[in-house]
Protein backbone atom coordinates (compact mmCIF):
# COMPACT_ATOMS: atom_id res chain seq x y z
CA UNK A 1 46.57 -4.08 23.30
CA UNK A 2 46.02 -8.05 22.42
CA UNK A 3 45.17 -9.94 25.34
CA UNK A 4 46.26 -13.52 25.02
CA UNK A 5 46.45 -16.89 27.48
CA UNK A 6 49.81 -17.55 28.92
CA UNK A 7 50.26 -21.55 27.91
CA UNK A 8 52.73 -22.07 30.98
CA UNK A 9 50.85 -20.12 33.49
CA UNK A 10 47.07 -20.25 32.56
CA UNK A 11 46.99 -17.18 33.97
CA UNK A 12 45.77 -13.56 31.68
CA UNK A 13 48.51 -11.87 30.32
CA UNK A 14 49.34 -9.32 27.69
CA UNK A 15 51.26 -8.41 24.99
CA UNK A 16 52.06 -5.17 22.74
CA UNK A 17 50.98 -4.90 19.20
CA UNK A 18 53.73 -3.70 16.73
CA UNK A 19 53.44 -0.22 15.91
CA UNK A 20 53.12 -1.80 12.26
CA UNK A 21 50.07 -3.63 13.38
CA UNK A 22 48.27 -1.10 15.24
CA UNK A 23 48.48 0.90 11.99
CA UNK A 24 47.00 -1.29 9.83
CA UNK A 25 44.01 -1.97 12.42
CA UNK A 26 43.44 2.04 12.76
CA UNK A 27 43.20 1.76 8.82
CA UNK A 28 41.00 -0.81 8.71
CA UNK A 29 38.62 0.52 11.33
CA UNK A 30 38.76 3.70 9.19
CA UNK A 31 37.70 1.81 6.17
CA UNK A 32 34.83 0.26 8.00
CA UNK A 33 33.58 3.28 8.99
CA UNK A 34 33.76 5.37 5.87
CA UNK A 35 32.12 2.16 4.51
CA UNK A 36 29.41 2.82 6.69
CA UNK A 37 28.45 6.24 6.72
CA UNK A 38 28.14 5.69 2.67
CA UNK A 39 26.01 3.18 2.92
CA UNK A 40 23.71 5.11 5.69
CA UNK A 41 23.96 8.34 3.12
CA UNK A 42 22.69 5.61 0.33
CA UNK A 43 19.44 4.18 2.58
CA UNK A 44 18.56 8.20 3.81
CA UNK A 45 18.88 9.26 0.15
CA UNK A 46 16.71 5.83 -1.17
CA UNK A 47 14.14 6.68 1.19
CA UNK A 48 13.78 10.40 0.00
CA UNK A 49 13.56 9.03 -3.61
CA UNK A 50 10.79 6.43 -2.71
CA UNK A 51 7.62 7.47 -1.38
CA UNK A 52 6.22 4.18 -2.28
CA UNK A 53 4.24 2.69 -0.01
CA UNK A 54 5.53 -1.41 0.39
CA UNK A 55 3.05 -1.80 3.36
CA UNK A 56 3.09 -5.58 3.50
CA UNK A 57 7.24 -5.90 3.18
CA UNK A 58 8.32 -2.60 5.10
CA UNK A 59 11.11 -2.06 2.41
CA UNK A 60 10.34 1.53 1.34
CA UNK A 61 9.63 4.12 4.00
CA UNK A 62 5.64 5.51 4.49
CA UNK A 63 6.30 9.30 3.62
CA UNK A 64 3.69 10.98 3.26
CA UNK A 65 4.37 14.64 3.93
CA UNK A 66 1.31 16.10 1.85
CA UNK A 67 -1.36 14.41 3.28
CA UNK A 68 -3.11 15.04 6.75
CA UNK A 69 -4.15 12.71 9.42
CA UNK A 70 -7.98 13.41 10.71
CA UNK A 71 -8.44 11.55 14.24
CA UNK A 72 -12.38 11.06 14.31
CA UNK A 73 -13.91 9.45 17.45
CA UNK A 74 -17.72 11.22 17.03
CA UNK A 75 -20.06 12.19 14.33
CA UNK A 76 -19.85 15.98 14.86
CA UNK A 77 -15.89 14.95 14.11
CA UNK A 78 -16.51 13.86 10.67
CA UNK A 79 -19.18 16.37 9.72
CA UNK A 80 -17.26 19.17 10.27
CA UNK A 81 -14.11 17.67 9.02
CA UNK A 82 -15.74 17.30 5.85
CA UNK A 83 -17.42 20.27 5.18
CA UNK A 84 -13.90 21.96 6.62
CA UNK A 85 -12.07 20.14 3.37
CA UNK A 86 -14.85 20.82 0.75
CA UNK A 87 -15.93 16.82 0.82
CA UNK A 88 -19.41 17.18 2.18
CA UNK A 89 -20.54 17.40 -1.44
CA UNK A 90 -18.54 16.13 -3.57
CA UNK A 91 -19.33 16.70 -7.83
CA UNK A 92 -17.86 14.89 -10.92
CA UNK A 93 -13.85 15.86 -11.36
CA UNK A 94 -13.78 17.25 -7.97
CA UNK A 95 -10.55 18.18 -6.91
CA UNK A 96 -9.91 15.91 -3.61
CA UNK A 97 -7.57 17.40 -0.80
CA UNK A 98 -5.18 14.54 0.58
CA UNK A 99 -7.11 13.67 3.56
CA UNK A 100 -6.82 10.50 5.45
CA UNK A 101 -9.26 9.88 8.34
CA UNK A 102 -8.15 7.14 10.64
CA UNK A 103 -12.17 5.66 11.59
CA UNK A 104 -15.12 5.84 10.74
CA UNK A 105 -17.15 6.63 14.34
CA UNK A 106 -18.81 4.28 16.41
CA UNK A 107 -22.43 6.08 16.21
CA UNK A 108 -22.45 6.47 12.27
CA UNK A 109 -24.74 3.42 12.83
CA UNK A 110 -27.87 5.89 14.46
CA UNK A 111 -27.84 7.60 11.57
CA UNK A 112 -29.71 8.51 8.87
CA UNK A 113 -29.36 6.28 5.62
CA UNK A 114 -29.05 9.06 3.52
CA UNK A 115 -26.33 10.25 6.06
CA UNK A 116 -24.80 7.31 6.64
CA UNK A 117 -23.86 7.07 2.60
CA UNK A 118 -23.19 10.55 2.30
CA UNK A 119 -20.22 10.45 5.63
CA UNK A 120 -19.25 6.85 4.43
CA UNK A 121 -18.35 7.35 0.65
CA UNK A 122 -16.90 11.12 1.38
CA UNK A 123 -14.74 9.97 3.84
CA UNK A 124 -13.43 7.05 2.24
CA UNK A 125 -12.68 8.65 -1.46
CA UNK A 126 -9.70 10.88 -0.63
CA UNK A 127 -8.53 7.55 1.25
CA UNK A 128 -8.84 5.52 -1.83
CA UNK A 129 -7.37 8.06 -4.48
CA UNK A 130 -4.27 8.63 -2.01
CA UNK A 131 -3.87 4.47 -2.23
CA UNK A 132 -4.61 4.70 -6.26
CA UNK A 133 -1.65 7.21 -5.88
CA UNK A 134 0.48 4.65 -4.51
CA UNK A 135 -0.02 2.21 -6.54
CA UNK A 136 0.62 5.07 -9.89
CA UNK A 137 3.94 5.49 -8.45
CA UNK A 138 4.71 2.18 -8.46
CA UNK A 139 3.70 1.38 -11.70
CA UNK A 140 5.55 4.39 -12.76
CA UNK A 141 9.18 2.84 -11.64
CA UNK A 142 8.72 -0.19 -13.18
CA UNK A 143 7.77 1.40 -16.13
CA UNK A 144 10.91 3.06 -15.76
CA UNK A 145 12.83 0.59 -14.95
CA UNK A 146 12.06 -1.36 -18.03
CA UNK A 147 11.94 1.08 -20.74
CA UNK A 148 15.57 1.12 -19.71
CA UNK A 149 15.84 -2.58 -20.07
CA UNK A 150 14.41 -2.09 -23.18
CA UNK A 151 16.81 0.88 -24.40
CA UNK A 152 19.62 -1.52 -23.63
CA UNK A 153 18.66 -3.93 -25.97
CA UNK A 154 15.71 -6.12 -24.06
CA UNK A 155 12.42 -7.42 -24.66
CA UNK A 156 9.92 -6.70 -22.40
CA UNK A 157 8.47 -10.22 -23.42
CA UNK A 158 11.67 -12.08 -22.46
CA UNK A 159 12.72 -9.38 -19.04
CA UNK A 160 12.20 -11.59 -16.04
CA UNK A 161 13.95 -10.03 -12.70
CA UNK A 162 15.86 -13.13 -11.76
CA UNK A 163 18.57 -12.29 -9.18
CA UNK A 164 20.72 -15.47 -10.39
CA UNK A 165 20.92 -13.38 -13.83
CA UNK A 166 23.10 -10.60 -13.68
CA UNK A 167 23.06 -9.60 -17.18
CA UNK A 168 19.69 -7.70 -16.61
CA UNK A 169 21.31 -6.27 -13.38
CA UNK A 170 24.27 -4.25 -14.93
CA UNK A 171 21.63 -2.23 -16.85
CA UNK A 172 19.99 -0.67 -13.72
CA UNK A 173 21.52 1.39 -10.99
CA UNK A 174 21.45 0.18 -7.55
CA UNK A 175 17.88 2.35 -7.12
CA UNK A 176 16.10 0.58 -9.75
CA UNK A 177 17.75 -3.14 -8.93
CA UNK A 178 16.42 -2.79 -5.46
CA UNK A 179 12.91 -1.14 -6.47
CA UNK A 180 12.21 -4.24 -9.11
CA UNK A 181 13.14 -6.74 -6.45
CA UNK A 182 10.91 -5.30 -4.05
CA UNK A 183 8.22 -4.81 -6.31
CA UNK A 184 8.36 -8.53 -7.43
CA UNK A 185 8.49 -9.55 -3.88
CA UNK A 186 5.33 -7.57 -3.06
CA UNK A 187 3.62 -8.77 -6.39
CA UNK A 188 4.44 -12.52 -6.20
CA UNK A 189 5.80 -12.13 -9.48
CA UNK A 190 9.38 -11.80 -11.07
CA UNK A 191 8.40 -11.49 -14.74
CA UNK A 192 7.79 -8.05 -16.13
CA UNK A 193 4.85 -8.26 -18.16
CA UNK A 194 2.82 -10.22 -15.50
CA UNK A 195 3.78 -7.47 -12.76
CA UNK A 196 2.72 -4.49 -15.20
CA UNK A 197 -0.71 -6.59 -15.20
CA UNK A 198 -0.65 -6.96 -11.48
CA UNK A 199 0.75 -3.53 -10.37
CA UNK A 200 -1.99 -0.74 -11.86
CA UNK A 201 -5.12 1.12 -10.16
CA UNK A 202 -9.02 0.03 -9.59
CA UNK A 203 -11.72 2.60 -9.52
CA UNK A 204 -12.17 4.31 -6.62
CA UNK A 205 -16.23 3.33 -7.83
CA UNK A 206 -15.35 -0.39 -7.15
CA UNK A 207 -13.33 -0.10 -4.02
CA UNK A 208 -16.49 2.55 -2.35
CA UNK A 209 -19.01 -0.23 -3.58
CA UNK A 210 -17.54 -3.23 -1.79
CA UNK A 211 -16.37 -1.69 1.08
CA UNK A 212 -20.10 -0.53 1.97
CA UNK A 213 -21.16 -4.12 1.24
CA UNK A 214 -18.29 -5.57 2.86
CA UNK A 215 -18.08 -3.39 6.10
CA UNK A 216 -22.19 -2.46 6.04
CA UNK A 217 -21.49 0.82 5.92
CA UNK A 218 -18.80 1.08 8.14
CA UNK A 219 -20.30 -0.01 10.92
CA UNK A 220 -19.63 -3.73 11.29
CA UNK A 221 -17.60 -5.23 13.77
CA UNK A 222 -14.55 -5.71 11.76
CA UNK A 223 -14.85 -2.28 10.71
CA UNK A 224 -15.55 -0.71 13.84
CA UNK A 225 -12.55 -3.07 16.09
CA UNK A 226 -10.23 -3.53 13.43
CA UNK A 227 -10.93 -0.96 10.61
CA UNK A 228 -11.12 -3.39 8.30
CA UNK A 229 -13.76 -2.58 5.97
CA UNK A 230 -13.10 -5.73 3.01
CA UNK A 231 -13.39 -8.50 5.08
CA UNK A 232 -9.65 -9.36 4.41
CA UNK A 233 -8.63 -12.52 6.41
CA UNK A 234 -5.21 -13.15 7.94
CA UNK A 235 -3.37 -16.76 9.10
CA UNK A 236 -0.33 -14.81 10.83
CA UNK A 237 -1.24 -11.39 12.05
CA UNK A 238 -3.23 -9.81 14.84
CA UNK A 239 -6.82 -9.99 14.03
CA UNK A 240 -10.94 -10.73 14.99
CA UNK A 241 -12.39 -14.28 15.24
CA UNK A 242 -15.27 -14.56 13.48
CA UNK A 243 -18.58 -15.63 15.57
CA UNK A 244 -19.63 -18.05 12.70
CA UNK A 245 -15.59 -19.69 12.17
CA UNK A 246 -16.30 -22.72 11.52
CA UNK A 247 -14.36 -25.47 13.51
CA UNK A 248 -10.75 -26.36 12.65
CA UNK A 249 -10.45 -23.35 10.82
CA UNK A 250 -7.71 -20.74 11.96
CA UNK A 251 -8.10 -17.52 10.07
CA UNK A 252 -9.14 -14.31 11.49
CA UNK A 253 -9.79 -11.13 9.75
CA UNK A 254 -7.14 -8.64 9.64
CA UNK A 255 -6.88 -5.98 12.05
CA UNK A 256 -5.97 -2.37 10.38
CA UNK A 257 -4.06 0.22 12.29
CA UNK A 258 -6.46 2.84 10.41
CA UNK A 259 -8.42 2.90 7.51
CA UNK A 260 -5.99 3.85 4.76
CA UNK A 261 -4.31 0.64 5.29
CA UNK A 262 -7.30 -1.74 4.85
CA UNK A 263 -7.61 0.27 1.15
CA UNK A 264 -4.15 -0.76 0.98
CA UNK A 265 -4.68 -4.19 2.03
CA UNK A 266 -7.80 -4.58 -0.60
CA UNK A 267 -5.68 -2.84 -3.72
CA UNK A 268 -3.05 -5.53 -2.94
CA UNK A 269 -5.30 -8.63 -2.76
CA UNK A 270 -7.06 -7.94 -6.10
CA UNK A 271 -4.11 -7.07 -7.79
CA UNK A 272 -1.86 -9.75 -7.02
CA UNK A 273 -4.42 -12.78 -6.02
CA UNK A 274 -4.48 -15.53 -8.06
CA UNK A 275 -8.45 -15.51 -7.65
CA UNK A 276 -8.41 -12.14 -9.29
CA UNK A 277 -6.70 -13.19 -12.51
CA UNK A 278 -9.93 -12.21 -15.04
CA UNK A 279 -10.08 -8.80 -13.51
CA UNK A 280 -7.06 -7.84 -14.39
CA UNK A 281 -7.41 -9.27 -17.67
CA UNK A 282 -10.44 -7.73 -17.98
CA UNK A 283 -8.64 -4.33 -16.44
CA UNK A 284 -6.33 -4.20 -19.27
CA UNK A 285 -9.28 -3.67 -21.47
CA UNK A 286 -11.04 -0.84 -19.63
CA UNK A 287 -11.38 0.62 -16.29
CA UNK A 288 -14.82 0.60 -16.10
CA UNK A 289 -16.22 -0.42 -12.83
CA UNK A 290 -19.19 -2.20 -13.92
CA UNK A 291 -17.21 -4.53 -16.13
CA UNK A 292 -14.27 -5.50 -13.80
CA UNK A 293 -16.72 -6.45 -11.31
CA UNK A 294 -17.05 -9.01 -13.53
CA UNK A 295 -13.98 -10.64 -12.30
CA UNK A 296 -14.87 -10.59 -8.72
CA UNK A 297 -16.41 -14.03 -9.19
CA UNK A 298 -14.04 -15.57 -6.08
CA UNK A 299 -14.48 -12.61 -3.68
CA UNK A 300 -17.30 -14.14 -2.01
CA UNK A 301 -19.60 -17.55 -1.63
CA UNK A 302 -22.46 -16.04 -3.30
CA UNK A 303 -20.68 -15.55 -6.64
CA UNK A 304 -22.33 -14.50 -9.03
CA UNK A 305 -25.03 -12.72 -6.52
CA UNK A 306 -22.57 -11.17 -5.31
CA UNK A 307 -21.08 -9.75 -8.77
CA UNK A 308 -24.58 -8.52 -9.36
CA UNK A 309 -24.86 -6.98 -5.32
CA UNK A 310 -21.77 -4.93 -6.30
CA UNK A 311 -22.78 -3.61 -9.56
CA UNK A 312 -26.38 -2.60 -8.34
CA UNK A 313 -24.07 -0.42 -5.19
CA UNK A 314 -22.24 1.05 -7.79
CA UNK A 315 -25.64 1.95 -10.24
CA UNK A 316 -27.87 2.92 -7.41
CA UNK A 317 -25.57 4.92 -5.40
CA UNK A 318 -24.13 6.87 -8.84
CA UNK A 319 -20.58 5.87 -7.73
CA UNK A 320 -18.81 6.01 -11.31
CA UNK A 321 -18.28 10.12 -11.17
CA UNK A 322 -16.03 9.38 -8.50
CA UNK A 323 -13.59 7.57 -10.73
CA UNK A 324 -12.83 11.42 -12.22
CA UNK A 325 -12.77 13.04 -8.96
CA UNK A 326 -8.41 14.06 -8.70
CA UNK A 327 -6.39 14.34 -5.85
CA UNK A 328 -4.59 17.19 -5.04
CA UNK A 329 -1.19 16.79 -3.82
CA UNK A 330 0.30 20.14 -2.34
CA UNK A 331 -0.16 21.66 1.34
CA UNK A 332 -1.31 25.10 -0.63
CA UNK A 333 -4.00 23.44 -2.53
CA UNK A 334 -4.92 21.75 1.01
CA UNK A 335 -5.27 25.10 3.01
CA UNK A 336 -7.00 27.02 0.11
CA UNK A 337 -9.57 24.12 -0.06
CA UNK A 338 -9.88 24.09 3.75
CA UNK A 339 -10.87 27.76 3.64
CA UNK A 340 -13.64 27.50 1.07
């Protein structure tokens, strides 16, 4: 039924709809809804392709079926946690179980130094190689992605992802269009060379050495309030004034809903910052640690101090085996290491 205004009366009347008509609507609603139960089927099966993690842009879903969630609030939580997954002592190319603890806890200050090291780089390594993981599987679909280009007659030198050029586009299914969008979104970059600079790994040495600099161990007050264990700061989102802001200035620094996503956070700011540049050039050299600290001449006031703070971390701690520790990636692996 088509409810229409009487002109002479003013007053609500009706009228019947051909049968012709009411065909035609029936078909069109039928249209619109096969339309949309294809396109849900095409955003459930997307998301079971893509375990990426896009944290910053939302566009991929966070699966993450292999690893475990550890809720710590004391010290007797994390102790036995990691001696329960085989991290209380951890050797060169240890196999890691996919572990992520959500804090660190609130008395790891009282404790020992020797302690404090030994719970603070343990629990933070599986943490770091599951974010390294990430970031692999990102660099793996674009690597994809443009070996295809490249199979279809492009240059990688000359393959920019420019959605006002469709020529590009008609190479790539609707999986890999969407993925190198996203990615350049995330990476502030839409040429394909620059991203492959941009989207790659950093040692899990380098990340445990300036996050125990950065958060003192884990038990600073961005750490302990807001997980935040880099010092990352934040314009927009929720996060903790600093005591010494100065005046006029707005930022805050970011507020983490756990751990894992401060690592994120970090990966993301020295791989796509534009104060960052020389480590990546320096990364596509080598992957050593004590060299691409090198390029971390921006990350704080102190500069080149501060170069030399994190490379001592990294010497005097021994924090470079860690770089060929591996993380395991099945639930089997996970309960056989839990019942060593």
């Amino acid at each position: 039924m088509e409810k229409i205004y009487s002109l002479k009366s003013n007053n609500l009347s009706t009228q019947r709809l051909p049968a012709s008509d009411f065909f035609k609507a029936v078909f069109i609603c039928l249209l619109f809804l096969l339309s949309l139960i294809s396109a849900i089927k095409f955003c459930e099966t997307f998301v079971k392709l893509n375990p990426i993690i896009l944290s910053e842009i939302g566009v991929f879903d966070r699966e993450i079926p292999n690893y475990k969630l550890i809720n710590i609030e004391t010290i007797t939580d994390i102790e036995s946690a990691l001696k329960e997954y085989n991290l209380w002592d951890v050797e060169k190319d240890a196999i890691i179980p996919p572990v992520i603890f959500n804090r660190y806890p609130i008395e790891l200050n009282n404790q020992s130094v020797q302690l404090k090291k030994k719970i603070f780089f343990n629990t933070l390594l599986p943490i770091a190689l599951i974010a390294q993981k990430e970031v692999s599987k990102e660099r793996q679909y674009l690597l994809s992605i443009i070996n295809n280009l490249e199979s279809s007659g492009f240059k990688k030198e000359d393959i920019v992802f420019d959605e006002s050029n469709e020529d590009w586009q008609k190479v790539l299914n609707q999986f890999q269009l969407h993925t190198s969008l996203t990615l350049s979104k995330k990476y502030r970059s839409s040429i394909a060379q620059e991203l492959l600079t941009r989207i790659d790994t950093i040692p899990a040495s380098l990340i445990l050495a300036q996050a125990a600099i950065e958060s003192a161990w884990g038990t600073s007050r961005f750490a302990v309030d807001g997980n935040n264990l880099f010092g990352i700061w934040t314009w927009s989102k929720p996060g903790i004034i600093p005591h010494l802001r100065e005046t006029g200035k707005k930022h805050k620094v970011a507020i983490y809903n756990s751990l894992i996503d401060s690592v994120r956070a970090y990966i993301l700011t020295i791989n796509r910052g534009n104060a960052y540049a020389e480590l990546r050039v320096i990364r596509q050299k080598t992957a050593n640690s004590l060299k691409l600290a090198d390029g971390l001449l921006n990350y704080s006031a102190r500069r080149g101090l501060y170069i030399d703070e994190v490379k001592s971390m990294i010497r005097i701690n021994k924090l470079q085996p860690y770089d060929s520790c591996i993380l395991t990636a099945h639930d089997a692996d996970l309960q056989k290491m839990s019942s060593i």
